[in-house]
N, C-alpha and C. Protein backbone atom coordinates (compact mmCIF):
# COMPACT_ATOMS: atom_id res chain seq x y z
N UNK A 1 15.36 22.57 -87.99
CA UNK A 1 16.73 22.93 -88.36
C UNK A 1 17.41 21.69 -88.93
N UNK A 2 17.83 21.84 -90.21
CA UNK A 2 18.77 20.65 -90.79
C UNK A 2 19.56 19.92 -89.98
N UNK A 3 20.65 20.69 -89.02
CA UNK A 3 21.19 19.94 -88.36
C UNK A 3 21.28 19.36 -86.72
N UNK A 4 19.72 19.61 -86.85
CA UNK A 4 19.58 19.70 -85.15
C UNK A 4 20.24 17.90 -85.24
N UNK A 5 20.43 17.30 -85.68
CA UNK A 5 20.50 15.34 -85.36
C UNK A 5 22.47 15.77 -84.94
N UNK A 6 22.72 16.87 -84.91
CA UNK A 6 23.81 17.06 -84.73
C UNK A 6 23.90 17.17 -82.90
N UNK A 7 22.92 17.48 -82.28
CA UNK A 7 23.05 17.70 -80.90
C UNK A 7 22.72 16.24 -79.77
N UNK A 8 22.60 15.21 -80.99
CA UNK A 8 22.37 14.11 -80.48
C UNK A 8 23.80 13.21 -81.16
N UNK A 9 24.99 13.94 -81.44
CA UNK A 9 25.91 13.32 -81.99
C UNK A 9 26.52 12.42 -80.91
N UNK A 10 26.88 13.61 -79.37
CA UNK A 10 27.90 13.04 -78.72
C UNK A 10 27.21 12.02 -77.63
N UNK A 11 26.06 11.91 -77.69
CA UNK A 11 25.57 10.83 -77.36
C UNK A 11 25.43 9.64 -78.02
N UNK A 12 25.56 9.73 -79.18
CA UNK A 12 25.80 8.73 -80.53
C UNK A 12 27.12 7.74 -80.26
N UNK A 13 27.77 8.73 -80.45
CA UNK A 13 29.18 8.93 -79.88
C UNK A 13 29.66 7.88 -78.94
N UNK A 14 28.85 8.24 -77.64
CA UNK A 14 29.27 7.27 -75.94
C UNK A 14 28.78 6.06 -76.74
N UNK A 15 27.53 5.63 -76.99
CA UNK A 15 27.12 4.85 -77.25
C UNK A 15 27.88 3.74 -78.29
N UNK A 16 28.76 4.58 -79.40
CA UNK A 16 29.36 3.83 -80.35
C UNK A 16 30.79 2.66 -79.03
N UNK A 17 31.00 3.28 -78.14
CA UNK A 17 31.94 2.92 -77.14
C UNK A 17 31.46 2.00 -76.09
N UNK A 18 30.42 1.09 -76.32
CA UNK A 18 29.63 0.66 -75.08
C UNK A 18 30.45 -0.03 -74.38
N UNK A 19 31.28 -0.52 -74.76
CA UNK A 19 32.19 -1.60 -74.09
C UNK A 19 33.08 -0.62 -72.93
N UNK A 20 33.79 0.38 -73.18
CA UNK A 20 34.32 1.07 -72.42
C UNK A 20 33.89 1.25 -71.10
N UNK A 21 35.13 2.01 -70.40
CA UNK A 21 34.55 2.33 -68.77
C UNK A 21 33.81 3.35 -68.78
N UNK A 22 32.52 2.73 -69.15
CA UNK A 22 31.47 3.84 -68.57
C UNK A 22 30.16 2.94 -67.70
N UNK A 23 29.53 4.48 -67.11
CA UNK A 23 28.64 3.34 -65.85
C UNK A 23 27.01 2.92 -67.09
N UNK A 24 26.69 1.69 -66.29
CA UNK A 24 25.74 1.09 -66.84
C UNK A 24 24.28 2.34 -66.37
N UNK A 25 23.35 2.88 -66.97
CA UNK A 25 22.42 3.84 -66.23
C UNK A 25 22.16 3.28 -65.35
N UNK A 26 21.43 2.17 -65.99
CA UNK A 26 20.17 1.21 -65.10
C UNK A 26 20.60 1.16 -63.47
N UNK A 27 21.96 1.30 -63.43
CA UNK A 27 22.46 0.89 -62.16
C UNK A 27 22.90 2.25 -61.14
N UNK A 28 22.68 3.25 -61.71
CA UNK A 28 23.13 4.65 -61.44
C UNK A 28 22.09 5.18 -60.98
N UNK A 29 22.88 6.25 -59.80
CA UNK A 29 21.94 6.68 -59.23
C UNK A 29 22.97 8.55 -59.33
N UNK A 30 22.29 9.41 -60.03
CA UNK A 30 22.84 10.72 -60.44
C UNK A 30 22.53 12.18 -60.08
N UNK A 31 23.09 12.78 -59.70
CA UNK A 31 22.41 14.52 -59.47
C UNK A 31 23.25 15.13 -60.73
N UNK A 32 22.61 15.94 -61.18
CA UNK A 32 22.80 17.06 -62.21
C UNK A 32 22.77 18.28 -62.04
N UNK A 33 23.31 18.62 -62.54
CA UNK A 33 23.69 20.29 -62.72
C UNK A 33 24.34 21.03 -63.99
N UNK A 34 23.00 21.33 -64.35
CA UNK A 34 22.94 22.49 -65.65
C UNK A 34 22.82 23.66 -66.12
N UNK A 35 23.79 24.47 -66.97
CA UNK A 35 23.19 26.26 -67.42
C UNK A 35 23.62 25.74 -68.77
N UNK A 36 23.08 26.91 -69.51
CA UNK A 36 22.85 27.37 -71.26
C UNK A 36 22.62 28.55 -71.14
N UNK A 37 24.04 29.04 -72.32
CA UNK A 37 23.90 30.34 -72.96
C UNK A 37 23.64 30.79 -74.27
N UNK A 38 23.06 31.80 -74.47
CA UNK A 38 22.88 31.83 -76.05
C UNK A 38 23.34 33.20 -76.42
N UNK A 39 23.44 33.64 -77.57
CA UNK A 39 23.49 34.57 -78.40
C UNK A 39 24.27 35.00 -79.62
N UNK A 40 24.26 36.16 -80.26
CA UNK A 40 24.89 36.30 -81.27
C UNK A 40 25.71 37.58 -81.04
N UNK A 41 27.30 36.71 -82.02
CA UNK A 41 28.51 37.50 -81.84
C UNK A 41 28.30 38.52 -82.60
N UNK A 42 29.31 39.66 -83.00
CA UNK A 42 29.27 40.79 -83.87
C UNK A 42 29.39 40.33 -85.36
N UNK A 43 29.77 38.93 -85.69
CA UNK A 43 29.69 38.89 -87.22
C UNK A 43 27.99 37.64 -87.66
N UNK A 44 27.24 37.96 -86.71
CA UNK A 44 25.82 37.46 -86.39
C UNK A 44 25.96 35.90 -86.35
N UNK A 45 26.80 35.16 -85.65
CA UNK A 45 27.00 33.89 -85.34
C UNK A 45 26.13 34.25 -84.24
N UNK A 46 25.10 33.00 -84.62
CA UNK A 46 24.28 32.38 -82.88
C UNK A 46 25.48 31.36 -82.63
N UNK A 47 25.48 32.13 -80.75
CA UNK A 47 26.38 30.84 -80.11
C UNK A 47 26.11 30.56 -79.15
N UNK A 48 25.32 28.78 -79.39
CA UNK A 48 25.22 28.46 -77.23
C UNK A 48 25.96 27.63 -76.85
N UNK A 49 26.15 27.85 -75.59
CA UNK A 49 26.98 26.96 -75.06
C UNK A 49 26.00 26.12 -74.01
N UNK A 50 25.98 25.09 -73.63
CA UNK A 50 25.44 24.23 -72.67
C UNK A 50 26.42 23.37 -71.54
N UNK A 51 26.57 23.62 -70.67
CA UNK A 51 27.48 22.88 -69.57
C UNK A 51 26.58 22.03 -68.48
N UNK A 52 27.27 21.28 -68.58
CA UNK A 52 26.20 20.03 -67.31
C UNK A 52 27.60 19.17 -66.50
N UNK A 53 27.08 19.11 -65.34
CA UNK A 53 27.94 18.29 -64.51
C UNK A 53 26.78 17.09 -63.83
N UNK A 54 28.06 16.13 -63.91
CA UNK A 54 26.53 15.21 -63.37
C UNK A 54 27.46 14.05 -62.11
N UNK A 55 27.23 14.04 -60.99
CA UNK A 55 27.84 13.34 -59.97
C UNK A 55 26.75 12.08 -60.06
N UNK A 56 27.45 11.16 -59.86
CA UNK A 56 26.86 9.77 -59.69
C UNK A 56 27.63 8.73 -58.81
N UNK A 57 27.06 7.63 -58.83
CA UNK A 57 27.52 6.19 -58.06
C UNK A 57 27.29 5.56 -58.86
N UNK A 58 28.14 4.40 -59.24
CA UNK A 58 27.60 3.42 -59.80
C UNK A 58 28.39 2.12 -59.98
N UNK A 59 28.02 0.61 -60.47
CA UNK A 59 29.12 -0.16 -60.09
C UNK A 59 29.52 -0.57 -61.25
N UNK A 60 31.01 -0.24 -61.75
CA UNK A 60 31.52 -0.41 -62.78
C UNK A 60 32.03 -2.53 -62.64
N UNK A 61 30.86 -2.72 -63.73
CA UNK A 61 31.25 -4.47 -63.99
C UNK A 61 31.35 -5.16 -65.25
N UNK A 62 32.33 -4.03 -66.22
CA UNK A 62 32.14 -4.05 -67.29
C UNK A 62 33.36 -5.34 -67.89
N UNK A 63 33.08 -6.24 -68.37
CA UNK A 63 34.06 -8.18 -68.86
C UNK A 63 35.29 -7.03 -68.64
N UNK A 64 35.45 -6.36 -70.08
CA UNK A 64 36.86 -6.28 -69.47
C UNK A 64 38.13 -5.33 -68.55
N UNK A 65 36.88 -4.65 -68.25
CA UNK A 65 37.70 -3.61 -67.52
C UNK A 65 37.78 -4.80 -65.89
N UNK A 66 36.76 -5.68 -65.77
CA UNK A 66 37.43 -6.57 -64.53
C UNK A 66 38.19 -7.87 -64.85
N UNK A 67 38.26 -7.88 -66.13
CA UNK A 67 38.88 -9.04 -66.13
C UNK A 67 40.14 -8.38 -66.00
N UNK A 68 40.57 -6.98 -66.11
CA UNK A 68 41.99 -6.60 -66.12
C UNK A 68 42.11 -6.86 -64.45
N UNK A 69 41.55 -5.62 -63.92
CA UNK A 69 41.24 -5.32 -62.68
C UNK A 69 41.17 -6.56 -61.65
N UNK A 70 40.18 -7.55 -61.58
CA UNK A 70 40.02 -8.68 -61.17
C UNK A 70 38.91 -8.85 -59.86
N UNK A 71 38.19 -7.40 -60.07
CA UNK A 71 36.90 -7.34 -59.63
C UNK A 71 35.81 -5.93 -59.70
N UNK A 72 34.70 -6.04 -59.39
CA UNK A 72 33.91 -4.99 -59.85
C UNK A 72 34.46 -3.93 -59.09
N UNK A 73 34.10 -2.39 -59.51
CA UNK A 73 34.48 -1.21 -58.69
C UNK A 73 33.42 -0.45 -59.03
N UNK A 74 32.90 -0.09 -57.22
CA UNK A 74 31.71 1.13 -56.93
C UNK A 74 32.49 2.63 -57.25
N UNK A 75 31.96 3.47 -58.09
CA UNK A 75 32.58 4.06 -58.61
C UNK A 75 31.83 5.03 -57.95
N UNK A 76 32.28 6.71 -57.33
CA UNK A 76 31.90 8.06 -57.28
C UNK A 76 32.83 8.35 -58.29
N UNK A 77 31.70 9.34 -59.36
CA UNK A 77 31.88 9.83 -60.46
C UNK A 77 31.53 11.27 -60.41
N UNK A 78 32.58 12.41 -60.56
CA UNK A 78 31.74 14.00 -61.20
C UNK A 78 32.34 13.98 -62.26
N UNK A 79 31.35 14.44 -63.45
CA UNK A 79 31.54 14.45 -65.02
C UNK A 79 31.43 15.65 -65.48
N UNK A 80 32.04 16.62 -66.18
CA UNK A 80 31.46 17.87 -67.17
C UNK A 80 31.74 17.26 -68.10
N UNK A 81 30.30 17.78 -68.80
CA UNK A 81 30.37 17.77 -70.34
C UNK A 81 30.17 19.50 -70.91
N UNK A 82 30.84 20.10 -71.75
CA UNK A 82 30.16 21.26 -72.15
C UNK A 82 30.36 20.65 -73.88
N UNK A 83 29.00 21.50 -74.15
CA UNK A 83 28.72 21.22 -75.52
C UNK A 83 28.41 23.06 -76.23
N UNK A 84 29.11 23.43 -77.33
CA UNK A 84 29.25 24.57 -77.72
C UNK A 84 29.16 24.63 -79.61
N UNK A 85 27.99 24.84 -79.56
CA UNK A 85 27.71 25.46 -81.59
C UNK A 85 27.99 27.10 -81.48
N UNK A 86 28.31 26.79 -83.00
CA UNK A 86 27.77 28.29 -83.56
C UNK A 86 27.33 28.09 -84.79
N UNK A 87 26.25 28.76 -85.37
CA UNK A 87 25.69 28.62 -86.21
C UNK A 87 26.09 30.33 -87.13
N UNK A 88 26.52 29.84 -88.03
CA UNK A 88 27.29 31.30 -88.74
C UNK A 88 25.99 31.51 -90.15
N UNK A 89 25.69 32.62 -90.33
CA UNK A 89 24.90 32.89 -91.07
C UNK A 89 25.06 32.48 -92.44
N UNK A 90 24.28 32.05 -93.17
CA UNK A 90 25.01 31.24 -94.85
C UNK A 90 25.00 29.18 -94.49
N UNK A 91 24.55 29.11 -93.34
CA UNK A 91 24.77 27.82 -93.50
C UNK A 91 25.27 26.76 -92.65
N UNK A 92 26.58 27.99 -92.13
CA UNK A 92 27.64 26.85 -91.39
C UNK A 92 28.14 26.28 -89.81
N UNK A 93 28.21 25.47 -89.93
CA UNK A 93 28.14 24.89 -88.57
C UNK A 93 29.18 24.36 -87.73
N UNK A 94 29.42 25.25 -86.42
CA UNK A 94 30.96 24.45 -86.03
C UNK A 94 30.53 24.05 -85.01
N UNK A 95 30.15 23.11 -83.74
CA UNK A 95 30.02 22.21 -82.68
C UNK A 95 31.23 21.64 -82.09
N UNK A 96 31.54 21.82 -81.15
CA UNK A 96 32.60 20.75 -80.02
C UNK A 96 32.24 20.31 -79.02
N UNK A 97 32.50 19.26 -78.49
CA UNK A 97 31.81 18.56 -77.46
C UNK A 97 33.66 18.35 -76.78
N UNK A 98 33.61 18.54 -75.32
CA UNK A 98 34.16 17.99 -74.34
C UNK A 98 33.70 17.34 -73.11
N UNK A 99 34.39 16.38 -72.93
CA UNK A 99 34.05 15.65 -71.47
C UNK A 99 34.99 14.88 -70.70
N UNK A 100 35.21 15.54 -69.64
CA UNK A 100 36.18 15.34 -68.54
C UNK A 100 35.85 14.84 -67.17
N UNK A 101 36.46 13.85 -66.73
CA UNK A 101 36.77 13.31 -65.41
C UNK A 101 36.70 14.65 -64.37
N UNK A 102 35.83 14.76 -63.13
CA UNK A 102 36.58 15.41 -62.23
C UNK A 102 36.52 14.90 -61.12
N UNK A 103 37.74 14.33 -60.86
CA UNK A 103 38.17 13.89 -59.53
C UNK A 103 37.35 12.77 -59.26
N UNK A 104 36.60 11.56 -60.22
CA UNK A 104 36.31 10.89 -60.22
C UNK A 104 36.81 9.35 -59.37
N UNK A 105 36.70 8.74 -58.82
CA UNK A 105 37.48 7.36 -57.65
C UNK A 105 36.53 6.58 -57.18
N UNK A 106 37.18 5.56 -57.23
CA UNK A 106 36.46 3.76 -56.81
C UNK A 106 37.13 3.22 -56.11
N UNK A 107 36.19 2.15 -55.44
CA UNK A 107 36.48 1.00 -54.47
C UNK A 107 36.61 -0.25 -54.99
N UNK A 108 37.26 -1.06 -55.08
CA UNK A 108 37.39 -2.55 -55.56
C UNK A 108 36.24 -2.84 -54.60
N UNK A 109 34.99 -4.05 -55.22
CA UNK A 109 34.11 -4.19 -54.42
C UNK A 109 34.15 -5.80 -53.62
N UNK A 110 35.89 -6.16 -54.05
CA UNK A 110 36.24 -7.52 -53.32
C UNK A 110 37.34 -7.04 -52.29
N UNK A 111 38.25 -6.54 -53.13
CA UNK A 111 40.00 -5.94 -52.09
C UNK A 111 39.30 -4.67 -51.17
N UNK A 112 38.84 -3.70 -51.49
CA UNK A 112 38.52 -2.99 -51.23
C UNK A 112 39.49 -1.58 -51.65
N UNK A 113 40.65 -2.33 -52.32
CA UNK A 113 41.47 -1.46 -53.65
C UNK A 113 40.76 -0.13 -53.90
N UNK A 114 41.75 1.01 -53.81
CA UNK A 114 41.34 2.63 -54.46
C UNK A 114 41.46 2.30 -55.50
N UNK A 115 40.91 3.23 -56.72
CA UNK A 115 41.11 3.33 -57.89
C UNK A 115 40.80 5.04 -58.35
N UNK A 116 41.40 4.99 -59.27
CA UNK A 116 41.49 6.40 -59.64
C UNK A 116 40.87 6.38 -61.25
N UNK A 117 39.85 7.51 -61.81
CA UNK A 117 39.94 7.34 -63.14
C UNK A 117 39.81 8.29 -63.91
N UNK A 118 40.48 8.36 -65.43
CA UNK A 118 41.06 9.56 -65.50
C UNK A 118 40.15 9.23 -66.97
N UNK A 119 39.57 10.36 -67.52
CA UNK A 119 38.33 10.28 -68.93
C UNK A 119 38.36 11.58 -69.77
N UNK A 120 38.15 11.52 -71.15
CA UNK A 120 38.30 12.41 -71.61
C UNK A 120 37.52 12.13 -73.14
N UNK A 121 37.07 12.78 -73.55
CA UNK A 121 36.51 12.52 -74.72
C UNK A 121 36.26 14.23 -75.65
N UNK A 122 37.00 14.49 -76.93
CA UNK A 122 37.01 15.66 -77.35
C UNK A 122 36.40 15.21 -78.90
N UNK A 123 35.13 15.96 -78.93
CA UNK A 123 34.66 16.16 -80.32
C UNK A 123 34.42 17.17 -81.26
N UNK A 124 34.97 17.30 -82.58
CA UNK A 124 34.66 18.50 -83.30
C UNK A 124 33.80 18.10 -84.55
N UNK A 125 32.52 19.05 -85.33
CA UNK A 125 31.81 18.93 -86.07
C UNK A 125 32.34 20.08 -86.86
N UNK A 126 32.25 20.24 -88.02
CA UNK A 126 32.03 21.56 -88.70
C UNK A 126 31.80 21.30 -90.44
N UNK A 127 30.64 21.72 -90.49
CA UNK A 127 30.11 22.02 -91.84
C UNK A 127 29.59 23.53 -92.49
N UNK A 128 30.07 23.12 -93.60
CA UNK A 128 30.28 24.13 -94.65
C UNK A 128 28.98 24.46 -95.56
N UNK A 129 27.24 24.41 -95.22
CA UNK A 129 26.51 24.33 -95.85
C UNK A 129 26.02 23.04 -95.68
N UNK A 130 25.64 22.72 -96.35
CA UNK A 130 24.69 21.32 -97.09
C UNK A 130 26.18 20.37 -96.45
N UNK A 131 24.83 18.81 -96.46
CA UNK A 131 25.59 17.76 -96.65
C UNK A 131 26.68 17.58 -97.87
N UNK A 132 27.43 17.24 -97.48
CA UNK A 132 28.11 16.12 -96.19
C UNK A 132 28.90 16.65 -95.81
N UNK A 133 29.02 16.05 -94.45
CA UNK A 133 29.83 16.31 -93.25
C UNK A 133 30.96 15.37 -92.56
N UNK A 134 31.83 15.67 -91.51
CA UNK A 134 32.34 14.23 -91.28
C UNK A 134 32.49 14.90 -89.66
N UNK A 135 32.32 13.34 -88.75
CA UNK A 135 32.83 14.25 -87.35
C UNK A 135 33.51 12.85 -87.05
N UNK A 136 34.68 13.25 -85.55
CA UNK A 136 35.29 12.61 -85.65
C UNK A 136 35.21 12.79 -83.70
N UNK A 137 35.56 11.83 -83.09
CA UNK A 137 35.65 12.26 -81.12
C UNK A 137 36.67 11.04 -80.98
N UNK A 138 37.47 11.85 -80.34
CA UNK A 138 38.62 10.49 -79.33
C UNK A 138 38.72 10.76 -78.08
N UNK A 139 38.19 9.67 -77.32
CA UNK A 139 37.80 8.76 -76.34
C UNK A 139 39.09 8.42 -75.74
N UNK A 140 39.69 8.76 -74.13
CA UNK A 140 40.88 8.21 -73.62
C UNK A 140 40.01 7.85 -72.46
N UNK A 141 40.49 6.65 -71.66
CA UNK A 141 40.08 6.46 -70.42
C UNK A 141 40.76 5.50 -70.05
N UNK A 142 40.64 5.67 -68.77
CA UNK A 142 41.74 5.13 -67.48
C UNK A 142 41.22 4.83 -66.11
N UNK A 143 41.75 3.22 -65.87
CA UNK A 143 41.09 3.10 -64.22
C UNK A 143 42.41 2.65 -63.96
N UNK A 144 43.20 3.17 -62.70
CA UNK A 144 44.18 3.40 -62.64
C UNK A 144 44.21 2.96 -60.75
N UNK A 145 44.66 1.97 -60.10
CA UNK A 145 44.77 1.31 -58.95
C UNK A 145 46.02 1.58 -58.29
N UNK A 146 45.30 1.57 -57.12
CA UNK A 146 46.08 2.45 -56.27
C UNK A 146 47.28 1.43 -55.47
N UNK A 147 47.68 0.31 -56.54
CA UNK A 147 48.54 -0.55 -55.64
C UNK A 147 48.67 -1.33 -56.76
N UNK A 148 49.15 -2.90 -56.83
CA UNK A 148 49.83 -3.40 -57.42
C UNK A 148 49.11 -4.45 -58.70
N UNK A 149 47.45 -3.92 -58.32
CA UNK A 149 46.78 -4.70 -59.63
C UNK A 149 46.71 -3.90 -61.04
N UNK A 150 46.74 -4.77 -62.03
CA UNK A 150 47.13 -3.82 -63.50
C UNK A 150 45.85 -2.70 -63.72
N UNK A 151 46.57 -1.88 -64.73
CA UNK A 151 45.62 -0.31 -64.34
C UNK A 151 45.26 -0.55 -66.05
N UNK A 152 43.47 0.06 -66.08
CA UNK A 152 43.14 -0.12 -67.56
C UNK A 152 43.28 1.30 -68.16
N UNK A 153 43.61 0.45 -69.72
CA UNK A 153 43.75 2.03 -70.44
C UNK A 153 42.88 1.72 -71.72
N UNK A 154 41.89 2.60 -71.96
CA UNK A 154 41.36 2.56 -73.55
C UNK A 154 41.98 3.75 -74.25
N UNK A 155 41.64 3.98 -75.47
CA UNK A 155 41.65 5.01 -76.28
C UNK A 155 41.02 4.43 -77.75
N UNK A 156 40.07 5.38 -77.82
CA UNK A 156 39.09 5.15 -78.90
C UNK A 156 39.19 6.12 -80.15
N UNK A 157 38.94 6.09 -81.10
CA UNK A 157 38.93 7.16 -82.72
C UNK A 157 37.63 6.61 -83.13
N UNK A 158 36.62 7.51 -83.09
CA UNK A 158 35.34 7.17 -83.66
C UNK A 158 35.12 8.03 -84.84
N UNK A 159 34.83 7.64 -85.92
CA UNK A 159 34.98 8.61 -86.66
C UNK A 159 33.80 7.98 -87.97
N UNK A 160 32.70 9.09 -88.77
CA UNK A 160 31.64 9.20 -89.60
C UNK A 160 31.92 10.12 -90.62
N UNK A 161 31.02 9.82 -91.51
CA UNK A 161 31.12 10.55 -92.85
C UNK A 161 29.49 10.08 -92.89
N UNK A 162 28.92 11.64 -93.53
CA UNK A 162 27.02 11.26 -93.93
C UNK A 162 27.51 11.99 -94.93
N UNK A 163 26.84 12.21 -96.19
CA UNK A 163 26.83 11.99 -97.55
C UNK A 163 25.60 12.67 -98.11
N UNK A 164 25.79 13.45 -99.15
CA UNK A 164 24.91 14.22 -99.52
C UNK A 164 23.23 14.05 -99.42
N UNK A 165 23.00 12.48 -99.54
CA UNK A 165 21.48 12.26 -98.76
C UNK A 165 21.43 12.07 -97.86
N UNK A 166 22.56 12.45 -96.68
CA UNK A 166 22.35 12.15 -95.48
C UNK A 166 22.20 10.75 -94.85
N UNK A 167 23.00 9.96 -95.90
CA UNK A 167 23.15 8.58 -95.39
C UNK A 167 24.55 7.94 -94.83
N UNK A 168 24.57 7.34 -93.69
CA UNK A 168 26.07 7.21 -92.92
C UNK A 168 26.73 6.22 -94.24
N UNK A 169 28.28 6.51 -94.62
CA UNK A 169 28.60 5.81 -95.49
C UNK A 169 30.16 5.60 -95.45
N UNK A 170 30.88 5.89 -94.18
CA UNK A 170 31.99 5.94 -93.39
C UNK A 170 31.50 5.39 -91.73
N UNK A 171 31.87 4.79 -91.33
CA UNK A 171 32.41 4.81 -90.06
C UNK A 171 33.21 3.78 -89.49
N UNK A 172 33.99 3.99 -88.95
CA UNK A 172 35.42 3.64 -88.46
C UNK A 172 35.09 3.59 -86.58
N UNK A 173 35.99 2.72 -86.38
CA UNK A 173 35.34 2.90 -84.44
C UNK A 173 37.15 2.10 -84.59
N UNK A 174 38.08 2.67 -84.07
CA UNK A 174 39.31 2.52 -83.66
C UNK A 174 39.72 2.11 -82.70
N UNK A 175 39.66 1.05 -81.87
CA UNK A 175 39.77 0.94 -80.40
C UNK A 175 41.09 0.04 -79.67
N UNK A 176 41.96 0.79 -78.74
CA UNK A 176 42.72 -0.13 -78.29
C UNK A 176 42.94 -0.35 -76.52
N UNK A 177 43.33 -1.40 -76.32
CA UNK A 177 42.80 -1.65 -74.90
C UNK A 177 43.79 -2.15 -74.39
N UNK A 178 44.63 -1.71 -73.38
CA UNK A 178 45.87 -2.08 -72.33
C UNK A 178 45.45 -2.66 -71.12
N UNK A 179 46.23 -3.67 -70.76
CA UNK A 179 45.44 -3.67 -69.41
C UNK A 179 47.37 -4.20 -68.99
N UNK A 180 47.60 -3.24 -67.56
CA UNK A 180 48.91 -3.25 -67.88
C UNK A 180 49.30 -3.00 -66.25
C-alpha cells in the first residue's frame, strides 16, 4: 500500500521531539493493552481504528526538564494512544493520531516532591490521491509540582511536506519551553 509509511508517522513524530518529557525505553519497564477495529462504512471507506494503553515506570532525567525541576522524577505513567484511518475509495487518505496523559504522577527522586503531568499530542494526515502530502502534530506537555519548585511546560508544532517523489522537502519542528 502506497501509504502504509503513514502508520509509522506518529512515531516519527515522538521521535522528532526527543528532547521533551518523554520516558527514555531503555529504562522502562511497561504493560500494554491493545484492540483494533476494522471495516467499511456505507460510502465503502475502510476504517480502523487501533487503541493501545500502555502503563509504565520510568525515571524521567531528561537536561532540561531537571534543570527546571532540580532533580530526576520516577514517573508512573498510563498513556492512550488511538490511531484511526480511513481509506476512501479513489485514493484518499484521512489518519489522526491522539495521545493523552491518564492520570499520569511522579516522585522527585531527591525531595521526594509530587509531580503531576499533563500530555497531549494531536495529529492529522489527509491526502487527496498521489503525492504530496503535508502532516502536521502539536505536542503540549507539562510536569507540574506539587509545591513551590518551577513547573515545566513544552509545546511543540512539528510539521512536513513530501513531494511528488516522495521526498521530505518541508520540515519545521517549532518548539518552546517554560520553565516557570
Amino acid at each position: 500500500m502506497r501509504h502504509s509509511m503513514l502508520h509509522l508517522a506518529p512515531l516519527l513524530l515522538v521521535a522528532a521531539c526527543a528532547d521533551a518529557a518523554a520516558p527514555d525505553p531503555s529504562e522502562s519497564t511497561a504493560k500494554t493493552a491493545s484492540y483494533a477495529t476494522a471495516g467499511t462504512n456505507d460510502n465503502g471507506a475502510q476504517v480502523s481504528t487501533q487503541r493501545q494503553v500502555i502503563e509504565e515506570t520510568y525515571e524521567l532525567g531528561l537536561p532540561r526538564v531537571t534543570q527546571c525541576v532540580g532533580e530526576p522524577i520516577m514517573v508512573t505513567g498510563r498513556t492512550e494512544m488511538v490511531l484511526q484511518e480511513v481509506l476512501v475509495p479513489g485514493g484518499k487518505f484521512h489518519g489522526t493520531f491522539h495521545m493523552t496523559e491518564q492520570g499520569s504522577s511522579g516522585v522527585g527522586m531527591i525531595t521526594g516532591l509530587q509531580y503531576r503531568f499533563v500530555q497531549t499530542q494531536n495529529e492529522e494526515v489527509r491526502i487527496e490521491g498521489d503525492l504530496p502530502y503535508e502532516d502536521t502534530a502539536i505536542f503540549d506537555r507539562r510536569v507540574i509540582s506539587q509545591g513551590s519548585t518551577p513547573n515545566f511546560y513544552l509545546h511543540n508544532v512539528y510539521h512536513f511536506t513530501i513531494n511528488a517523489n516522495g521526498e521530505l522537502v518541508v520540515e519545521r519542528n517549532e518548539v518552546s519551553r517554560v520553565c516557570r
